[in-house]
N, C-alpha and C. Protein backbone atom coordinates (compact mmCIF):
# COMPACT_ATOMS: atom_id res chain seq x y z
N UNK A 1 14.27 -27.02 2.64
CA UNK A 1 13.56 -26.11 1.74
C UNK A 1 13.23 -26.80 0.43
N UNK A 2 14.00 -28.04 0.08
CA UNK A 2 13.86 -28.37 -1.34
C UNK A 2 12.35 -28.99 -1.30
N UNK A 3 11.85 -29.56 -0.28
CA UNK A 3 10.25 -29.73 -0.43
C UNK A 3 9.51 -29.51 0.05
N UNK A 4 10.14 -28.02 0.08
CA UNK A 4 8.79 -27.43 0.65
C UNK A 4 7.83 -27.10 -0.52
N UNK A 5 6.57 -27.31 -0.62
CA UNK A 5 5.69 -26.93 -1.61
C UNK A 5 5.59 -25.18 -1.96
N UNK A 6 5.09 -24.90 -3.26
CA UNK A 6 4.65 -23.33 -3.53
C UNK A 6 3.82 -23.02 -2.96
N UNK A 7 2.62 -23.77 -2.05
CA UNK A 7 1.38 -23.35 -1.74
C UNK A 7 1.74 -22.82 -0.46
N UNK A 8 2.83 -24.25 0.11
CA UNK A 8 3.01 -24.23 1.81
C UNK A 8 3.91 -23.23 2.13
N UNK A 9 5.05 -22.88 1.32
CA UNK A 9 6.01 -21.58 1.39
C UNK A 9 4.92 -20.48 1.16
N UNK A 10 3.98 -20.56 0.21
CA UNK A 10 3.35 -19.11 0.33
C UNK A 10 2.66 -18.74 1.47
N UNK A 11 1.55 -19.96 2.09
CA UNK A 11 0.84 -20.01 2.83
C UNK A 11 1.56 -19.47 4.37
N UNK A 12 2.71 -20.29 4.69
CA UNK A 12 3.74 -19.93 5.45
C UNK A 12 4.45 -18.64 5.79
N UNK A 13 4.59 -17.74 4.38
CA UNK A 13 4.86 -16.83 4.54
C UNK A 13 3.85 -15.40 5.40
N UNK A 14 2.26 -16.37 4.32
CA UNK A 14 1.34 -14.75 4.43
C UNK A 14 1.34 -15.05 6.05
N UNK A 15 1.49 -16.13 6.69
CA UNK A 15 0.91 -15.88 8.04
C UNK A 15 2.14 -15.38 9.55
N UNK A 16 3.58 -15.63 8.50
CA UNK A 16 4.60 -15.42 9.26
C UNK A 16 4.76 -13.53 8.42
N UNK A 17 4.76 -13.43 7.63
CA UNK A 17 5.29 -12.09 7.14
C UNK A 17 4.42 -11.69 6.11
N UNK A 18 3.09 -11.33 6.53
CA UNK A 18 1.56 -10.96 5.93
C UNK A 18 2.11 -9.72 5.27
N UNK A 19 3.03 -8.49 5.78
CA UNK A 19 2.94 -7.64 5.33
C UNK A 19 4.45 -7.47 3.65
N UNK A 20 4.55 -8.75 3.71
CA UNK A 20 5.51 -9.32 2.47
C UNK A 20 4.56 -9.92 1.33
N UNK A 21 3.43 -10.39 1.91
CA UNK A 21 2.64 -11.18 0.39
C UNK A 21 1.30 -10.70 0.72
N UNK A 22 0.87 -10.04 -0.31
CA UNK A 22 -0.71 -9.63 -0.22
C UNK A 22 -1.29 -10.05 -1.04
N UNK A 23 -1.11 -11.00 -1.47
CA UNK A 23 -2.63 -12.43 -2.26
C UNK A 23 -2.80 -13.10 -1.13
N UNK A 24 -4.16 -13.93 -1.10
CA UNK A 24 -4.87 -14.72 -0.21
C UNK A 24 -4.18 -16.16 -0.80
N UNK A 25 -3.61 -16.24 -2.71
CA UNK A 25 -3.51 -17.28 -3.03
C UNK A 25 -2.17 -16.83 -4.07
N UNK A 26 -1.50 -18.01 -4.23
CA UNK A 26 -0.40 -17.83 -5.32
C UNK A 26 -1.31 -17.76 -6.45
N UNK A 27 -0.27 -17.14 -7.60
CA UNK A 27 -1.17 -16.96 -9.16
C UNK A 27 -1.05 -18.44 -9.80
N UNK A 28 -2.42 -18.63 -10.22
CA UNK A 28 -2.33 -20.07 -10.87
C UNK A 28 -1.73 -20.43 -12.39
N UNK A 29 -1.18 -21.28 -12.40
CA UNK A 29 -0.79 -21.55 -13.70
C UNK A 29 -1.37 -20.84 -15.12
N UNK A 30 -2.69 -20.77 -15.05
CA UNK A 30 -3.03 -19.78 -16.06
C UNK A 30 -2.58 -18.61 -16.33
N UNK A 31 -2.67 -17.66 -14.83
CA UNK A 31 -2.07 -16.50 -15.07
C UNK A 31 -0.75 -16.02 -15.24
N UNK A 32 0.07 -17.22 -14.84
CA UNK A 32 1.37 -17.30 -14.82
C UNK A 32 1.58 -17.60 -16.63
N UNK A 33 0.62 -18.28 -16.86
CA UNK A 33 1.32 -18.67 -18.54
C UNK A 33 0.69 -17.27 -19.81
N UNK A 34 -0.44 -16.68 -19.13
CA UNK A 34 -0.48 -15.21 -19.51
C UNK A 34 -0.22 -14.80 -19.45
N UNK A 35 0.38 -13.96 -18.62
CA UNK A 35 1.45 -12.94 -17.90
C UNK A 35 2.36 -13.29 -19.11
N UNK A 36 3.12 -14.41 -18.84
CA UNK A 36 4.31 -14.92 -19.99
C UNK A 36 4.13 -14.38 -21.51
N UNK A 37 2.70 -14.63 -21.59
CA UNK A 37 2.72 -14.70 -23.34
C UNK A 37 2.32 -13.23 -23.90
N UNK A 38 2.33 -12.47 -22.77
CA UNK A 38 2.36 -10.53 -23.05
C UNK A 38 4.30 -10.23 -22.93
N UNK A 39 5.08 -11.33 -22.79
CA UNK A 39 6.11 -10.36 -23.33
C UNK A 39 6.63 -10.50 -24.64
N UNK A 40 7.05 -9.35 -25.57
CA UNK A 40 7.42 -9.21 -26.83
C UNK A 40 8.15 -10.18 -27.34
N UNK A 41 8.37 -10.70 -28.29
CA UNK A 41 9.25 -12.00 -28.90
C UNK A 41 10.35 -10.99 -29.13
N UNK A 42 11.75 -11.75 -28.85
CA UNK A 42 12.73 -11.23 -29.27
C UNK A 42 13.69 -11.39 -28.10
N UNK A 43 14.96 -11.01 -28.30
CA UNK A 43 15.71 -11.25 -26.86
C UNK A 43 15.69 -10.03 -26.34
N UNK A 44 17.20 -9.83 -24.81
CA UNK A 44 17.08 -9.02 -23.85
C UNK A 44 16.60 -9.41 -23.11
N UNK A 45 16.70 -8.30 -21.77
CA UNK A 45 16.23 -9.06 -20.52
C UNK A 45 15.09 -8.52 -20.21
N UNK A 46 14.33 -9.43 -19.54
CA UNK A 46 12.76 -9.39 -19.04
C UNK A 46 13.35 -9.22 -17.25
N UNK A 47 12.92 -7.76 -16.78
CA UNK A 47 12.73 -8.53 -15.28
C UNK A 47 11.33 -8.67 -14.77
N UNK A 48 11.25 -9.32 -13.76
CA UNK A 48 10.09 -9.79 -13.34
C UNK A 48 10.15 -9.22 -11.41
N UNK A 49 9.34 -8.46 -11.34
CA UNK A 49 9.01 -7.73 -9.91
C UNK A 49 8.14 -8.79 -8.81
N UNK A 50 8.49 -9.28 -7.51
CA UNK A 50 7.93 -10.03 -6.55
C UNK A 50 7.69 -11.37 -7.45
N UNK A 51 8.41 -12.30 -7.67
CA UNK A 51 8.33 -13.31 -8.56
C UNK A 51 8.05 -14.61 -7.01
N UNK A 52 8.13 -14.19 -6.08
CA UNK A 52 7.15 -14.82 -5.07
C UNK A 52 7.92 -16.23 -5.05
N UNK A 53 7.14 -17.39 -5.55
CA UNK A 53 7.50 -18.74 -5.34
C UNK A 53 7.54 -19.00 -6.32
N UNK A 54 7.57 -18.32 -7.76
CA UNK A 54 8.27 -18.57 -8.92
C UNK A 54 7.33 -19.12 -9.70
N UNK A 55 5.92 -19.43 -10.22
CA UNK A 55 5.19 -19.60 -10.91
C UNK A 55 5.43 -18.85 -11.99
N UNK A 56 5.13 -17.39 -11.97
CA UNK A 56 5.15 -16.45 -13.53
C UNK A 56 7.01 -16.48 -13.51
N UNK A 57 7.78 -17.10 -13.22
CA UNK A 57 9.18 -17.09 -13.71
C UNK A 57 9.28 -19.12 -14.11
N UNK A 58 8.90 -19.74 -13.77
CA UNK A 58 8.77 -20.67 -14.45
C UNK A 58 8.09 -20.71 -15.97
N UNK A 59 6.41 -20.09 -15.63
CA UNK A 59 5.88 -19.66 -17.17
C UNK A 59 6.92 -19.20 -18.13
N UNK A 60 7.52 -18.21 -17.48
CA UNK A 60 8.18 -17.12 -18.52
C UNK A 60 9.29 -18.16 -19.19
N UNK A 61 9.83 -18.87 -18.33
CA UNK A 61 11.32 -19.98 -19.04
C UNK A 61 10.51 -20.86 -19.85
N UNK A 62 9.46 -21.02 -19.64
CA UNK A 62 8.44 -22.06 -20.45
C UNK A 62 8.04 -21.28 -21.64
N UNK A 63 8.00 -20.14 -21.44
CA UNK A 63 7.47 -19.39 -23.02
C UNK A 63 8.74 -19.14 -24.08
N UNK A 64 10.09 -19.37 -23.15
CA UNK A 64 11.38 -19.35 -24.05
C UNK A 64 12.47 -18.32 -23.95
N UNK A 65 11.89 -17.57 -22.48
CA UNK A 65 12.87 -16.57 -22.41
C UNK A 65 14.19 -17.39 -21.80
N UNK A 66 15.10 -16.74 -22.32
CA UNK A 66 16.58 -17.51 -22.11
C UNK A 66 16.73 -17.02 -19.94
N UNK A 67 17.28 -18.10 -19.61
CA UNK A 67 17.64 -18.04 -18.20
C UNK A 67 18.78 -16.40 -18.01
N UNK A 68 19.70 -16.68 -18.58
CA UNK A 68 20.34 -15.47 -18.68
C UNK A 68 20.05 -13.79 -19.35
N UNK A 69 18.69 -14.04 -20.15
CA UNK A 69 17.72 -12.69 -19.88
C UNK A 69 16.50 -12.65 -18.34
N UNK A 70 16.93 -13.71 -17.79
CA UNK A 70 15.61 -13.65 -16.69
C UNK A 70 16.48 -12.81 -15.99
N UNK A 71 15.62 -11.50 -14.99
CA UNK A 71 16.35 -10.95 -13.76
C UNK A 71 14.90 -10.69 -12.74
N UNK A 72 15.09 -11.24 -11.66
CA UNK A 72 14.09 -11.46 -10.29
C UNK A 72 14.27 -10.73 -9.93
N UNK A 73 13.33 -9.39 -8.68
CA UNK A 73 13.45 -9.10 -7.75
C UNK A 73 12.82 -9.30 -6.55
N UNK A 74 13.20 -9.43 -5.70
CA UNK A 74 12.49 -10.22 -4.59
C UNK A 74 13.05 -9.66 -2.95
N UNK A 75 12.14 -9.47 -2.41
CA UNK A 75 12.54 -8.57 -1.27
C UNK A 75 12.34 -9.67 0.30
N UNK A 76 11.59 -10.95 -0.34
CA UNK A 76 11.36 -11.64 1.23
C UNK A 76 12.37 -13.00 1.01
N UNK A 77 12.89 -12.70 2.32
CA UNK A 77 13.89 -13.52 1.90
C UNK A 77 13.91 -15.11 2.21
N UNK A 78 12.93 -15.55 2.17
CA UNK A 78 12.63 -17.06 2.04
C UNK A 78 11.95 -17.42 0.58
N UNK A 79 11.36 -16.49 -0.18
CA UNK A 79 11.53 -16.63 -0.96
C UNK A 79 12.23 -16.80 -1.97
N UNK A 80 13.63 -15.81 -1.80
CA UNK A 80 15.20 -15.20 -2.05
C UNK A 80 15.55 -16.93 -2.24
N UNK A 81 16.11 -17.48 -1.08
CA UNK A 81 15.99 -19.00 -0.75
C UNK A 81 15.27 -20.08 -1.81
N UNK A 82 14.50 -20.02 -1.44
CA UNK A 82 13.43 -20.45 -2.36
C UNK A 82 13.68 -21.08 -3.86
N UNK A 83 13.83 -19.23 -4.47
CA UNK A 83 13.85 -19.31 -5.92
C UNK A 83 15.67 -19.80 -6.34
N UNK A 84 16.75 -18.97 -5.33
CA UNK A 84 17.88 -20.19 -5.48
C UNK A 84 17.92 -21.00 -5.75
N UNK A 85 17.30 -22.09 -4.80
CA UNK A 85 16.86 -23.49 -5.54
C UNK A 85 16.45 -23.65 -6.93
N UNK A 86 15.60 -23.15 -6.90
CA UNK A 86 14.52 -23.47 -8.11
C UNK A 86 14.98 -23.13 -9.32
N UNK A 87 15.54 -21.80 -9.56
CA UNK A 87 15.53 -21.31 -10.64
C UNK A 87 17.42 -21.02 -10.33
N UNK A 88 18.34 -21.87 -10.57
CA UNK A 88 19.88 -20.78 -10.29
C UNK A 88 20.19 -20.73 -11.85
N UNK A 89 19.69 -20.68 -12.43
CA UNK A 89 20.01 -20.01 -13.77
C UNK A 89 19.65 -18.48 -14.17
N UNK A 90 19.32 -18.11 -13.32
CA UNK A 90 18.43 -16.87 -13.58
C UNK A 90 18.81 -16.09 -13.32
N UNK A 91 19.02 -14.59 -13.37
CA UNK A 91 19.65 -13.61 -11.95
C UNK A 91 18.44 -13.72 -11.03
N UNK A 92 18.87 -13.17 -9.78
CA UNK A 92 18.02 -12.82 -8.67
C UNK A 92 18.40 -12.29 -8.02
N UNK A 93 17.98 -11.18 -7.61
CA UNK A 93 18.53 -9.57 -7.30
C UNK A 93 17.32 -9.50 -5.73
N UNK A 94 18.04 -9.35 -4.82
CA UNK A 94 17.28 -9.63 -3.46
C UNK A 94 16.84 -7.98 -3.02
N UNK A 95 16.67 -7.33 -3.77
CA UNK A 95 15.92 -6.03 -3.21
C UNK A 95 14.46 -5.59 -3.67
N UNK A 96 14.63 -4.67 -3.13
CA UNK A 96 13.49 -3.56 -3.37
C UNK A 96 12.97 -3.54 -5.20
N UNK A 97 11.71 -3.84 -5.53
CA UNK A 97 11.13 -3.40 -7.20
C UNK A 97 11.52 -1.94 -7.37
N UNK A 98 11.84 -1.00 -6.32
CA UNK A 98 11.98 0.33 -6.98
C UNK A 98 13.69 0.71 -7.17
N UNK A 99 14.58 -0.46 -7.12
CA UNK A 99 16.17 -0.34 -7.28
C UNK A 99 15.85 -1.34 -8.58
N UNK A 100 15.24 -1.84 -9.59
CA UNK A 100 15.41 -2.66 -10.97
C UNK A 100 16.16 -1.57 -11.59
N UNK A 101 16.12 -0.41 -11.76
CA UNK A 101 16.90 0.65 -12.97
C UNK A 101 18.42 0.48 -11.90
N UNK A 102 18.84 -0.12 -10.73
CA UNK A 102 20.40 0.11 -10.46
C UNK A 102 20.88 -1.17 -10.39
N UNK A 103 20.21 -2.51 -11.22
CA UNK A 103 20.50 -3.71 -11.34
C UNK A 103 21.67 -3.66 -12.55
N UNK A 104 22.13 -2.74 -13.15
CA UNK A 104 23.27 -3.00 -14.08
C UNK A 104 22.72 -3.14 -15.65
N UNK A 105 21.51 -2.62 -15.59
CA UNK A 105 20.92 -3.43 -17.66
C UNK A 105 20.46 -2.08 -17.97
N UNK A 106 20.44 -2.16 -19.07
CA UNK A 106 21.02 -0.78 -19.85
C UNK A 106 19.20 -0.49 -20.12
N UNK A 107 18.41 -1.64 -20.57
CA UNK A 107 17.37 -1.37 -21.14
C UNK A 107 16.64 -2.63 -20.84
N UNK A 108 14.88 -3.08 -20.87
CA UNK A 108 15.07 -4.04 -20.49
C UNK A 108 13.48 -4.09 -21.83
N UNK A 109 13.25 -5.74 -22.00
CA UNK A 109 12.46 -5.96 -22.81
C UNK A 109 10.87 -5.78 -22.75
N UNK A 110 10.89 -5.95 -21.08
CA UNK A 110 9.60 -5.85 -20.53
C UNK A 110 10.12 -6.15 -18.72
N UNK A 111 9.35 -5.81 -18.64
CA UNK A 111 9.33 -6.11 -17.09
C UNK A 111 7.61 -6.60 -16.68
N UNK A 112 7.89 -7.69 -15.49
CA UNK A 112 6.04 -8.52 -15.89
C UNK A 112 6.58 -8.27 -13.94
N UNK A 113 4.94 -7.60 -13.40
CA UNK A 113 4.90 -7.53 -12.03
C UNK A 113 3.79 -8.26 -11.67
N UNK A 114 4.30 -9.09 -10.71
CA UNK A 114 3.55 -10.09 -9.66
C UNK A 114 3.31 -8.96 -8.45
N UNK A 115 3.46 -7.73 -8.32
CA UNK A 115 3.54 -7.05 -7.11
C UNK A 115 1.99 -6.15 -6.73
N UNK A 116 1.41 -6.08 -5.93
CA UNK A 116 -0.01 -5.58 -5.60
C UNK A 116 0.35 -3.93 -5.78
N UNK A 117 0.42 -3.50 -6.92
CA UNK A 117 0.26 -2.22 -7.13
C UNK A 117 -0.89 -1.61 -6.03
N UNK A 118 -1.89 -1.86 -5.86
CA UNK A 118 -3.19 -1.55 -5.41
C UNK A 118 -3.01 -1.01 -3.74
N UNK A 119 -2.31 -2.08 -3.00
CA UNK A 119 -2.20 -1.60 -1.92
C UNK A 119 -1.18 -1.43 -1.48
N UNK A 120 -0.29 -1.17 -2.61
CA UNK A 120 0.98 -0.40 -2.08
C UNK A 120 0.85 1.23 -1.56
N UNK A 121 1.52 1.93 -1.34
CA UNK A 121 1.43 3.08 -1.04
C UNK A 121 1.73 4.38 -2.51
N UNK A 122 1.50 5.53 -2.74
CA UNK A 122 1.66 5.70 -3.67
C UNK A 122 3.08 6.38 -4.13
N UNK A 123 3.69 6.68 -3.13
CA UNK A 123 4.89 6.93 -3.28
C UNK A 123 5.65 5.96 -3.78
N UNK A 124 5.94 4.57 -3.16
CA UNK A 124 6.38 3.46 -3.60
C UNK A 124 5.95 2.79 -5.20
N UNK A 125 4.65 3.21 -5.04
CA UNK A 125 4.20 3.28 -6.59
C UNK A 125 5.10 3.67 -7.13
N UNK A 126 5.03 4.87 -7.11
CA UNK A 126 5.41 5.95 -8.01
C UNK A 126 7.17 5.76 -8.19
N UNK A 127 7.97 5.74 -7.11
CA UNK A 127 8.90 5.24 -7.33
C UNK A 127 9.39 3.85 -8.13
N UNK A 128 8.45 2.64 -7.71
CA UNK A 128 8.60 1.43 -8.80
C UNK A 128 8.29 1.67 -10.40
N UNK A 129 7.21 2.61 -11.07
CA UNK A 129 6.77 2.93 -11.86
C UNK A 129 8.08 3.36 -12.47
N UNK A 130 8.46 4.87 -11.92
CA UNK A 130 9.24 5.53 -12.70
C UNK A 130 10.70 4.73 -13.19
N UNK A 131 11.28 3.35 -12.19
CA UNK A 131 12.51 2.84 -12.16
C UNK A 131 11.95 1.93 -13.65
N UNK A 132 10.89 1.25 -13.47
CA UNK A 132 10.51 0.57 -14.64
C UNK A 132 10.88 1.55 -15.89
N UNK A 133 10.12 1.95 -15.68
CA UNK A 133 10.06 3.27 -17.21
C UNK A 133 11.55 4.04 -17.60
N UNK A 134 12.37 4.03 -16.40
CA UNK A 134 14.21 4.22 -17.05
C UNK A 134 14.57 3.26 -17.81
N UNK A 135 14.35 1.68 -17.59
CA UNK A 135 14.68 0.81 -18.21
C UNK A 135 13.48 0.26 -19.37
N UNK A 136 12.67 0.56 -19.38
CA UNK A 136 11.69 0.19 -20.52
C UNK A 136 11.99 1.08 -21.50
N UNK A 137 12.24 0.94 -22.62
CA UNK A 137 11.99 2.15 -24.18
C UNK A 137 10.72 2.30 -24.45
N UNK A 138 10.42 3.30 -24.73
CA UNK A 138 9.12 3.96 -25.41
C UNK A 138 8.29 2.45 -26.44
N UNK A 139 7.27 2.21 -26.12
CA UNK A 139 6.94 1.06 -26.37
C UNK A 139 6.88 0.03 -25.67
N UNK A 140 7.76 -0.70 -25.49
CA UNK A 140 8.00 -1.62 -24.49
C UNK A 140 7.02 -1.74 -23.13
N UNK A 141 6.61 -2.93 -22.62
CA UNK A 141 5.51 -3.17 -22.11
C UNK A 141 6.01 -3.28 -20.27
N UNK A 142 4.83 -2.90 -19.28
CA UNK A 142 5.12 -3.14 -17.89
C UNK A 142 3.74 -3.94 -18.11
N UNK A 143 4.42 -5.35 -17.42
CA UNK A 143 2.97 -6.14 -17.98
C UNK A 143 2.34 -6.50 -15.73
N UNK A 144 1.38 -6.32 -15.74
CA UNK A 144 0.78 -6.19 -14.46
C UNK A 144 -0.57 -6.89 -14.26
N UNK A 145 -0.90 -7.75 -13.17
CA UNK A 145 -2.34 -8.16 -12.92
C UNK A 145 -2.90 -7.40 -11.77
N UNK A 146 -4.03 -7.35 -12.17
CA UNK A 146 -4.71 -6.91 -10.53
C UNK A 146 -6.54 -7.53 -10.71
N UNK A 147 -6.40 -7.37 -9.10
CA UNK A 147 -7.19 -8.15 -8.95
C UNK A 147 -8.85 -7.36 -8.82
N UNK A 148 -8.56 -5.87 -9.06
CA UNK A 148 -9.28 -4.66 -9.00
C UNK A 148 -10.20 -4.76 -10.28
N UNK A 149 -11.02 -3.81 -10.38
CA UNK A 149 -11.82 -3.48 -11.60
C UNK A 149 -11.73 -2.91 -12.47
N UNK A 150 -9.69 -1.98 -12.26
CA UNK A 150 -9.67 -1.42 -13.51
C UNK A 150 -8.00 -1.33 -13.53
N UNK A 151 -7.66 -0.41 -14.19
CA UNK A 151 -5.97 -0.44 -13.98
C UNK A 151 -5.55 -0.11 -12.64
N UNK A 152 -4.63 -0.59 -12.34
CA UNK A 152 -4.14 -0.25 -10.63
C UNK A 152 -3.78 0.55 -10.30
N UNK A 153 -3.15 1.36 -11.46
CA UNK A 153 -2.29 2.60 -11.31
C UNK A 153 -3.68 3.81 -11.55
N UNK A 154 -3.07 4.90 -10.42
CA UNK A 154 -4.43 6.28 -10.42
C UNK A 154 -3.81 6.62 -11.90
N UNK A 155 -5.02 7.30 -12.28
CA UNK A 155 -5.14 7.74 -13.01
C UNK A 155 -4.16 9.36 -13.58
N UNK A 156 -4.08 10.05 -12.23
CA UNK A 156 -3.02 11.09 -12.12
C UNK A 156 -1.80 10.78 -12.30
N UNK A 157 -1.10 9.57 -11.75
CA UNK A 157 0.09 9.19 -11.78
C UNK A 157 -0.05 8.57 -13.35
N UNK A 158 -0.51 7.99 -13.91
CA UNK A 158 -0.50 7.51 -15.42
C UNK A 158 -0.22 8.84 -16.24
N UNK A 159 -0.81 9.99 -15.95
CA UNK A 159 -0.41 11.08 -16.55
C UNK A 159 0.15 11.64 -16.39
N UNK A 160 1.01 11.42 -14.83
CA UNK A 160 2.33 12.28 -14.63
C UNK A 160 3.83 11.68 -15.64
N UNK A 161 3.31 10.60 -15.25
CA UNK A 161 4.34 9.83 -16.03
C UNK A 161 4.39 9.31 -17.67
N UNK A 162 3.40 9.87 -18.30
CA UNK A 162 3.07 9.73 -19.55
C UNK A 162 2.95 8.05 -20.33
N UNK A 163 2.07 7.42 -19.12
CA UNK A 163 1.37 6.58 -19.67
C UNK A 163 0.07 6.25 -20.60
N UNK A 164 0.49 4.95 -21.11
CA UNK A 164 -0.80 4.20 -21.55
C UNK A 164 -1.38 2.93 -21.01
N UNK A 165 -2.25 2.68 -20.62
CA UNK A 165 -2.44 1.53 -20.50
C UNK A 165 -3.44 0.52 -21.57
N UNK A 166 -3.43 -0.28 -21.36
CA UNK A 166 -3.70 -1.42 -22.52
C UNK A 166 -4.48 -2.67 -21.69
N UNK A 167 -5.54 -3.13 -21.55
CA UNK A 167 -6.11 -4.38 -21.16
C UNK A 167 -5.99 -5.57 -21.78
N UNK A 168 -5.38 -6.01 -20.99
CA UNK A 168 -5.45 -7.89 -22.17
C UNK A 168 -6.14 -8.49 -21.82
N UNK A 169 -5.93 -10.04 -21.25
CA UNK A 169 -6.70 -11.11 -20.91
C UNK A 169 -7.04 -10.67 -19.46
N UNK A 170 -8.41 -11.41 -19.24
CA UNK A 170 -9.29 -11.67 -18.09
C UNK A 170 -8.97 -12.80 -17.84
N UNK A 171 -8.47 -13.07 -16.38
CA UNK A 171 -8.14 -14.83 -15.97
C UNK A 171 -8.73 -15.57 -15.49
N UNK A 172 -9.80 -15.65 -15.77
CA UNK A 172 -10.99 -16.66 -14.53
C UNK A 172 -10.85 -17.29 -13.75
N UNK A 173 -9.58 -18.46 -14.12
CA UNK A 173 -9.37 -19.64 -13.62
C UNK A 173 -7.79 -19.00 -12.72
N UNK A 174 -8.61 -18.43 -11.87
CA UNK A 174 -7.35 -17.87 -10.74
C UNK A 174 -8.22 -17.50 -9.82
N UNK A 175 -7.71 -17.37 -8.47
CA UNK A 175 -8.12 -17.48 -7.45
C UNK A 175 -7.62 -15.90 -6.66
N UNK A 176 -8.61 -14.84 -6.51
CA UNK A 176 -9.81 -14.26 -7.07
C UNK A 176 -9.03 -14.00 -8.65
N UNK A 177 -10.00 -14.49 -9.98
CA UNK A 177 -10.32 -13.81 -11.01
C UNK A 177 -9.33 -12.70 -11.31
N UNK A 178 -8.24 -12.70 -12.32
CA UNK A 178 -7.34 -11.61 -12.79
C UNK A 178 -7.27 -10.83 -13.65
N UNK A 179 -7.50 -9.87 -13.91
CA UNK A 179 -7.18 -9.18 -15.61
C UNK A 179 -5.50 -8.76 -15.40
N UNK A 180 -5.06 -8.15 -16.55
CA UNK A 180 -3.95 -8.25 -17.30
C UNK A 180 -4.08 -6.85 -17.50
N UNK A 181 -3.18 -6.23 -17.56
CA UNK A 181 -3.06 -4.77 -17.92
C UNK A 181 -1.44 -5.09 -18.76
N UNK A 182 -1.26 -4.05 -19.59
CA UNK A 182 -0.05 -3.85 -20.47
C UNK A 182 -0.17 -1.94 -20.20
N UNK A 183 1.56 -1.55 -19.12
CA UNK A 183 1.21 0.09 -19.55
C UNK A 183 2.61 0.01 -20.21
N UNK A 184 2.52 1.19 -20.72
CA UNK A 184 3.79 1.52 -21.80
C UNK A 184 3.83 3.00 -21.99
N UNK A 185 5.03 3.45 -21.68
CA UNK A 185 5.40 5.18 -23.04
C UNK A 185 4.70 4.95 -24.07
N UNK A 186 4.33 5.59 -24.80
CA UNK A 186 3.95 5.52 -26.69
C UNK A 186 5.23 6.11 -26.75
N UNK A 187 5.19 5.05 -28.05
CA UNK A 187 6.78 5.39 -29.01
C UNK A 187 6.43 6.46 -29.59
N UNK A 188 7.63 7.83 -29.96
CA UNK A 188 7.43 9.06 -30.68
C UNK A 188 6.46 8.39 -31.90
């Protein structure tokens, strides 16, 4: 496993366990170092949802978040593998994005998702959403790409749950083209 490449583990995966990775391509370094630079300065822990083959969790240690605020979740387990290697400074929590609020952290700084909101189902949505938002404070950012034309999340569920969303960067140089969404509670 130690050389196996990010492209060839991803590539490997979509065609052994398609219904585990739904990009055509890993996120490229750009979006990985964007993603990074939407979380808040300051400490605490950042988790990071489907961190895949570890690109936007490399960014993120590269932008300065301490290894011991990083917490992974990751549900395929060659990836699980994988990021062991790569990253054992980090936590890495081998389940489900909608168990992050029963990972043990009281509050978290941000949470940044690599996960296809879009063609998930909406229950699962809705369940990952709401676990985020136990551990996010009012303010605090769910930082998300998609590869869609607008925010990923319906519009009903943003208002069940008393969101905002926020657009950041457009990623060109990614493979298809990414925007950046930031949703958040508004602080009282």
């Amino acid at each position: 496993m130690r050389n196996t490449s990010d492209l060839s583990l991803f590539l490997g995966q979509m065609l052994r366990r398609p219904q585990s990775v739904s990009a055509l391509m890993p996120s490229s370094e750009r979006l990985a170092r964007a993603m990074a630079a939407e979380v808040p300065e300051g400490t605490g822990p950042v988790v990071e949802l489907g961190p895949g083959t570890g690109k936007i969790t490399r960014a993120l240690l590269e932008a300065g978040i301490a290894p011991s605020d990083l917490h992974l979740l990751e549900i395929n387990d060659d990836f699980v593998s994988f990021l062991r290697l790569r990253h054992p400074d980090v936590h890495l929590h081998h389940r489900g994005a909608q168990d992050m609020d029963r990972i043990g952290l009281p509050t978290a700084r941000a949470v940044v998702s690599g996960l296809p909101l879009l063609s998930l189902p909406r229950d699962l949505q809705r369940a990952i959403l709401e676990a985020a938002f136990r551990l996010l404070p009012p303010g605090a950012p769910l930082i998300q790409f998609t590869y869609g034309p607008s925010n990923p999340v319906p519009g009903p569920l943003m208002r069940d749950l008393g969101l905002v969303a926020e657009r950041g960067r457009r990623v060109w140089h990614n493979m298809p083209p990414a925007q950046i969404y930031r949703l958040r509670r508004p602080a009282a």
